[in-house]
N, C-alpha and C. Protein backbone atom coordinates (compact mmCIF):
# COMPACT_ATOMS: atom_id res chain seq x y z
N UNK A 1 14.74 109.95 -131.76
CA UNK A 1 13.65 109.48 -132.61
C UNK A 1 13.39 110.53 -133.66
N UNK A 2 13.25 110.03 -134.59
CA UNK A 2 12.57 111.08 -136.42
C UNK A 2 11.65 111.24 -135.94
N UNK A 3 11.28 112.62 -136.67
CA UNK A 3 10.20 112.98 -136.39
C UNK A 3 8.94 112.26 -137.61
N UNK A 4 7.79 111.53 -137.49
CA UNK A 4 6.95 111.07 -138.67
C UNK A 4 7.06 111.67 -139.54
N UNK A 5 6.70 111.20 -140.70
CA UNK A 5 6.92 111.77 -142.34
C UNK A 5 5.48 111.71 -142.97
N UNK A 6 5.11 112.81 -143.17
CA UNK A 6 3.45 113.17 -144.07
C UNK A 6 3.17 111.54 -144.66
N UNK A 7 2.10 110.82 -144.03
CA UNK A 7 1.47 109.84 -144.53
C UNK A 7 1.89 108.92 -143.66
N UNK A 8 2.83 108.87 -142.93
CA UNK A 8 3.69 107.34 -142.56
C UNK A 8 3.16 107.32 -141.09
N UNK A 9 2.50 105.96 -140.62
CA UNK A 9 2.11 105.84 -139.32
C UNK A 9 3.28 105.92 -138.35
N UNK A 10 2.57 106.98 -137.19
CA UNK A 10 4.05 106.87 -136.27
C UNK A 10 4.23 105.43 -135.43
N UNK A 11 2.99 104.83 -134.97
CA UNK A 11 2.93 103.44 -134.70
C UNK A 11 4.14 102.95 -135.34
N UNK A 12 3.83 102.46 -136.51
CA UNK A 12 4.78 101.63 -137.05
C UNK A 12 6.25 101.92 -137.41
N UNK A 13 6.53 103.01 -137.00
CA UNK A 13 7.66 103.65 -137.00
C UNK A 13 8.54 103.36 -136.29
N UNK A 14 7.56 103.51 -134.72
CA UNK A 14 8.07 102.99 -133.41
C UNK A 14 8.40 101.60 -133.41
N UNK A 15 7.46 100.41 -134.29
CA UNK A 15 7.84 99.19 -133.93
C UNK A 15 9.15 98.98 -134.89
N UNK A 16 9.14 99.29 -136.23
CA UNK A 16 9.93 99.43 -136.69
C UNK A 16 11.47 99.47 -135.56
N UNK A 17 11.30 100.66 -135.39
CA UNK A 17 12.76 101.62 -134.19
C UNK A 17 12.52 100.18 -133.21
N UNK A 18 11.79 99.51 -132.69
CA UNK A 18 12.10 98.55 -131.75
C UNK A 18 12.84 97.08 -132.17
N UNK A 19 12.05 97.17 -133.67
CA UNK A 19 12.57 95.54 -134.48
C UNK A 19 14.04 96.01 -134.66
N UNK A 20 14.38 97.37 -134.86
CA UNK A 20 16.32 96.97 -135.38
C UNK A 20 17.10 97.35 -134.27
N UNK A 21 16.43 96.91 -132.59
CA UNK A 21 17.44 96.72 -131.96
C UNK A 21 18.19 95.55 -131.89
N UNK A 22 19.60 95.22 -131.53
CA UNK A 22 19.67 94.25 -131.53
C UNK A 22 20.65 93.89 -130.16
N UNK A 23 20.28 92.67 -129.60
CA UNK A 23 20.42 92.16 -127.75
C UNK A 23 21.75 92.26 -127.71
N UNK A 24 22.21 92.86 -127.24
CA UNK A 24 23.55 92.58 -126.57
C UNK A 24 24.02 91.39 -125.82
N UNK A 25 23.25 90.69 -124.97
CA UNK A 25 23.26 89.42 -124.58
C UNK A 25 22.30 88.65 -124.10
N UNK A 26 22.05 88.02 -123.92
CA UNK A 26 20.57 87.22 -123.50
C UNK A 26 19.44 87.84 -122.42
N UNK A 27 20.48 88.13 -121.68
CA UNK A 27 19.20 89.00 -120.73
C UNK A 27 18.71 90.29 -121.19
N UNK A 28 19.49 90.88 -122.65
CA UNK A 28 18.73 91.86 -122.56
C UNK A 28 17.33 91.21 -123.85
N UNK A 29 17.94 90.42 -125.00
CA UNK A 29 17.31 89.72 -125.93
C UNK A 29 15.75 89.74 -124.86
N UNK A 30 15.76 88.57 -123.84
CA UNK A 30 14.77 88.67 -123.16
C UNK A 30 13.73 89.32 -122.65
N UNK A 31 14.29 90.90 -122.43
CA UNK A 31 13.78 92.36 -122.18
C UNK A 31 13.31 92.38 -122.96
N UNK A 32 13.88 92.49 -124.53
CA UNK A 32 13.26 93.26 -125.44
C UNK A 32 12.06 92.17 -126.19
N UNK A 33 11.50 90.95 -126.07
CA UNK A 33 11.19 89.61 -125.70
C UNK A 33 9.82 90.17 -125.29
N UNK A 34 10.17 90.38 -123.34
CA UNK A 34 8.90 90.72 -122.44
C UNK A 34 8.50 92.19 -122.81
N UNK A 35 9.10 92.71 -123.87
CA UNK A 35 8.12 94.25 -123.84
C UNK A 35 7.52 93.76 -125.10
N UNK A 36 7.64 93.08 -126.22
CA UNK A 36 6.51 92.62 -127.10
C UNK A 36 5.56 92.18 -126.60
N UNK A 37 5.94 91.07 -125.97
CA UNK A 37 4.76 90.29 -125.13
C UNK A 37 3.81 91.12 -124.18
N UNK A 38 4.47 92.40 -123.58
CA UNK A 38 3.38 93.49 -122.66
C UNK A 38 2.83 94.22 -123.64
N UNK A 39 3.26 94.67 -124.95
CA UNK A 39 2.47 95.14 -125.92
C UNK A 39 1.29 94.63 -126.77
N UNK A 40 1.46 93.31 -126.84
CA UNK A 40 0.74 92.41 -127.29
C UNK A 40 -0.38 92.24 -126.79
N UNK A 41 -0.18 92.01 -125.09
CA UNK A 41 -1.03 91.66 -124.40
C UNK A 41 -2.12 93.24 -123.69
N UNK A 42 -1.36 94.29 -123.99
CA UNK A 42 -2.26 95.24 -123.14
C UNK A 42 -3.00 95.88 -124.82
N UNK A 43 -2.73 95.46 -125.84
CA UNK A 43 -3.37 95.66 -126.91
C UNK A 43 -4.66 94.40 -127.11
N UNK A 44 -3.94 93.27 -127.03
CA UNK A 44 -5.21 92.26 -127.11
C UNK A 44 -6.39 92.71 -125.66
N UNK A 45 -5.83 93.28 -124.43
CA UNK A 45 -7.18 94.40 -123.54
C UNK A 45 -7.76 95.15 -124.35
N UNK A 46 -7.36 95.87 -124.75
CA UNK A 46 -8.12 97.42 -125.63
C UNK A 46 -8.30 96.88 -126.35
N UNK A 47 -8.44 95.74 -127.19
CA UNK A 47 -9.56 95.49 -127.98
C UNK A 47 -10.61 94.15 -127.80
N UNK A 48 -10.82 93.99 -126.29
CA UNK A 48 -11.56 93.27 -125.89
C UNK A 48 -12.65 93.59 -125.96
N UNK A 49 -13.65 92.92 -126.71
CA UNK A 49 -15.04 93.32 -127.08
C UNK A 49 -16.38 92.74 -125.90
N UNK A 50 -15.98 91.78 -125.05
CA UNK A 50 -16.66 91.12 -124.81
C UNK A 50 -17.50 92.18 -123.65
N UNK A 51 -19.01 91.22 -123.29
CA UNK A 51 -19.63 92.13 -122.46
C UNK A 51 -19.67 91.32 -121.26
N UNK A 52 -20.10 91.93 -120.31
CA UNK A 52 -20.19 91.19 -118.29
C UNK A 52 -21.89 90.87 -119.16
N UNK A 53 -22.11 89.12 -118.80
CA UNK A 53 -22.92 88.65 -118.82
C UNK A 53 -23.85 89.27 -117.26
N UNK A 54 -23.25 89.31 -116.35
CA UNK A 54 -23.89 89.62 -115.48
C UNK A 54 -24.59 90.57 -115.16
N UNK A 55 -25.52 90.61 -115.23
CA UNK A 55 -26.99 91.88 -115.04
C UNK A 55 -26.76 92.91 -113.53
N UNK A 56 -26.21 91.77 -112.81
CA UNK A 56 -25.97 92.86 -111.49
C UNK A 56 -25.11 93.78 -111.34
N UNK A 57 -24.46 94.05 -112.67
CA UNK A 57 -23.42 95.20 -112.70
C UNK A 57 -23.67 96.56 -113.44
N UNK A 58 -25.40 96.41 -113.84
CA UNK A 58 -25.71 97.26 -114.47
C UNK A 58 -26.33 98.36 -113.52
């Protein structure tokens, strides 16, 4: 991996480095598939805003 360049998000660097892999055959296509989808999804957590309606947890 490069090391970031003054100004350039390393985030997007990384997704970048992930978009120009390319599958060798279907099962791996798939892999690389379910790690968007775990990124996606443990990002749509951390930015879950919502609050516990429930008072008994305070």
């Amino acid at each position: 991996m490069s090391k970031a360049k003054a100004g350039t998000d390393k985030n997007l660097q990384n997704v970048v480095a992930d978009l120009d892999q390319t599958a060798v055959n279907s099962h791996h296509a798939q892999q690389i598939q379910q790690d968007t989808n775990d990124r996606r999804h443990q990002d749509s957590l951390n930015h879950d805003k919502t609050e516990d309606m429930d008072p008994s947890h305070s």
